[in-house]
C-alpha atoms as a PDB file:
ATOM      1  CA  UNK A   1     -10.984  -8.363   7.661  1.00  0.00           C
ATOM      2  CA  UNK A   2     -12.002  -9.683   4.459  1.00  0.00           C
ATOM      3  CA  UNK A   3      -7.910  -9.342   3.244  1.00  0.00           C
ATOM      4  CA  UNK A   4      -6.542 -10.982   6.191  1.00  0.00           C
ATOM      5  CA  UNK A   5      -8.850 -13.734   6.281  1.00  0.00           C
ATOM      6  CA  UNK A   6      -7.281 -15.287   2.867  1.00  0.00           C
ATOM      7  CA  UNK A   7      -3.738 -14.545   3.056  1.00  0.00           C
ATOM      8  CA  UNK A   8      -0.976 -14.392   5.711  1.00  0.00           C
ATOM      9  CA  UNK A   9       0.240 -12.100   8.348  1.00  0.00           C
ATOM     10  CA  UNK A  10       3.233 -11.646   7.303  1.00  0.00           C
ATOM     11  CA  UNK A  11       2.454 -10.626   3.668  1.00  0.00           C
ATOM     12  CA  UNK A  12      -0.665  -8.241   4.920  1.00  0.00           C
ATOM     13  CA  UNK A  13       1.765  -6.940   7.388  1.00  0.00           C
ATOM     14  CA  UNK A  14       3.999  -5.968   4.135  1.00  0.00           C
ATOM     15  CA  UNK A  15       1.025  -4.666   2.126  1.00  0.00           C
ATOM     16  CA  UNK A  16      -0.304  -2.558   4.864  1.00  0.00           C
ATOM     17  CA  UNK A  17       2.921  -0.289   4.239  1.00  0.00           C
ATOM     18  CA  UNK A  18       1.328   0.584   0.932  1.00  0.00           C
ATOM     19  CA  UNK A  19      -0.629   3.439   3.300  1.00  0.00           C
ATOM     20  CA  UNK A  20       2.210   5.627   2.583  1.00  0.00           C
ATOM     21  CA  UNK A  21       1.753   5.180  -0.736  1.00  0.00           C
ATOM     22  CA  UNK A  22      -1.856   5.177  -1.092  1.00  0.00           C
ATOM     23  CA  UNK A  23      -1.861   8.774   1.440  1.00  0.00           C
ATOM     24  CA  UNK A  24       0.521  10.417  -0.835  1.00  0.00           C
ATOM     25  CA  UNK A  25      -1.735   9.250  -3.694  1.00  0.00           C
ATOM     26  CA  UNK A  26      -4.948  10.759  -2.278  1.00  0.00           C
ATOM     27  CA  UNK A  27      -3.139  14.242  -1.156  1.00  0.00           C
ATOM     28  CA  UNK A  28      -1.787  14.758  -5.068  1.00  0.00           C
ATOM     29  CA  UNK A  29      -5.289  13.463  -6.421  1.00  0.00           C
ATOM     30  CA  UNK A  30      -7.736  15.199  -3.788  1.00  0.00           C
ATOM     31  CA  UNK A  31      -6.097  17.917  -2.223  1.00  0.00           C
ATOM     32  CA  UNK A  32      -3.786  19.164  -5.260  1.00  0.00           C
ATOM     33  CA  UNK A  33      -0.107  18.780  -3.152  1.00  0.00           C
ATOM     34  CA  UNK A  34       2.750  18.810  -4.887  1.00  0.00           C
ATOM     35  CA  UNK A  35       5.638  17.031  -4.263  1.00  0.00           C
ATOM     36  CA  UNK A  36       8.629  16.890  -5.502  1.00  0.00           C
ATOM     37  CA  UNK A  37      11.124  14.205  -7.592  1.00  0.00           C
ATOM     38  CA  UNK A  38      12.603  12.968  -4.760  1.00  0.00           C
ATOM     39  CA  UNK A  39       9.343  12.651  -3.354  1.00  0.00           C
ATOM     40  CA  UNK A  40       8.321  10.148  -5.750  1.00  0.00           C
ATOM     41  CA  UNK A  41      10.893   8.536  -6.082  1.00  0.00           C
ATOM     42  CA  UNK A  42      10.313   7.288  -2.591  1.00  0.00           C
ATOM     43  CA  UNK A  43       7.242   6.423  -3.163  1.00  0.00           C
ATOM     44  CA  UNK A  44       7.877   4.031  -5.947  1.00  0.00           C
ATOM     45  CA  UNK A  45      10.913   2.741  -3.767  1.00  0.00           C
ATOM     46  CA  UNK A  46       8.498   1.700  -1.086  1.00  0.00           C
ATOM     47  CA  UNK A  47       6.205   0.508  -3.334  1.00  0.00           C
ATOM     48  CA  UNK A  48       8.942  -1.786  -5.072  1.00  0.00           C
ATOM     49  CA  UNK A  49      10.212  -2.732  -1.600  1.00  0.00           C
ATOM     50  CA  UNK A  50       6.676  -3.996  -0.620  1.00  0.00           C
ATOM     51  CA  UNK A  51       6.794  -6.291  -3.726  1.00  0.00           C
ATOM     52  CA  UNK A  52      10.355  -7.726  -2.442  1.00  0.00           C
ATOM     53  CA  UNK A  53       9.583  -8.497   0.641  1.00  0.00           C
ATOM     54  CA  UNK A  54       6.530 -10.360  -0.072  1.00  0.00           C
ATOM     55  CA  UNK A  55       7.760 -12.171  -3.054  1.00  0.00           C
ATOM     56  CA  UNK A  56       9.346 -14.689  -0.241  1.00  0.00           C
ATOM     57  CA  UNK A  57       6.259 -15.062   1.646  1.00  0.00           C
ATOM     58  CA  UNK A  58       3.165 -14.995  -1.545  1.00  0.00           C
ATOM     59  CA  UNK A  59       1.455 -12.014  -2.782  1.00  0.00           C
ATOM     60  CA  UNK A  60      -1.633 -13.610  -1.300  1.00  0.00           C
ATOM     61  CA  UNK A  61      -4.553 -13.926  -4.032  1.00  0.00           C
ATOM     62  CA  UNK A  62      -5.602 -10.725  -5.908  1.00  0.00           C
ATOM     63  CA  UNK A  63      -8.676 -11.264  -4.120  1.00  0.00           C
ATOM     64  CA  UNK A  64      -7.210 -10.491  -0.548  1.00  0.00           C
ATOM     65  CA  UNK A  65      -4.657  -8.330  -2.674  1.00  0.00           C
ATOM     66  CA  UNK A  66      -7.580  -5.495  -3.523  1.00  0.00           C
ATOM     67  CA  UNK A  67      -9.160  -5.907  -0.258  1.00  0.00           C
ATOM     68  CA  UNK A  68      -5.578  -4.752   1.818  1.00  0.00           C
ATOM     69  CA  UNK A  69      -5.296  -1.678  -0.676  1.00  0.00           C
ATOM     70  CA  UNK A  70      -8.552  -0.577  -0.066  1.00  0.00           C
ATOM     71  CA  UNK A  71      -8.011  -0.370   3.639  1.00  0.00           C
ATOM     72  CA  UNK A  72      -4.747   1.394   3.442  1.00  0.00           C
ATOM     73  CA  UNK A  73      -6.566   3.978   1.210  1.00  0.00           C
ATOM     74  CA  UNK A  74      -9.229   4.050   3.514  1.00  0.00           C
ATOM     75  CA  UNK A  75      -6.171   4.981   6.594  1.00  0.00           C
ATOM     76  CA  UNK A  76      -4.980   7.042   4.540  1.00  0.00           C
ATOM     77  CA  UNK A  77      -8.561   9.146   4.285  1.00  0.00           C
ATOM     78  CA  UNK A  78      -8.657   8.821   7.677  1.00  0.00           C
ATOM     79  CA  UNK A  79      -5.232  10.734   8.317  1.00  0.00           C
END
């Protein structure tokens, strides 16, 4: 809540796609997967994407920034 309180929808909306990235992240780190080229490829293709589409609408401050990451790691724990 902390996140959305100092930024907008819209770019949260966009940053909360980052639990793809942040899941994938925690099954190589945690869990030892492997996955392959084309694997992360896609990952840094969302990632990249995420930055694109909320160029337009403001990163938000870093503050709300770190907070939105967090959560999506902490979805991705939960999955």
């Amino acid at each position: 809540m902390i996140g959305l309180s100092h930024t907008t929808a819209s770019s949260t909306a966009i940053w909360l796609n980052m639990e793809l990235v942040a899941t994938a992240i925690l099954g190589i780190v945690l869990f030892k997967d492997h996955i392959d080229k084309y694997a992360y490829i896609g990952l840094i293709f969302t990632f990249i994407a995420g930055l694109i589409v909320s160029w337009s609408n403001g990163f938000g401050d870093v503050f709300s920034i770190v907070f939105i990451i967090l959560a999506c790691f902490s979805w991705g724990i939960d999955n």
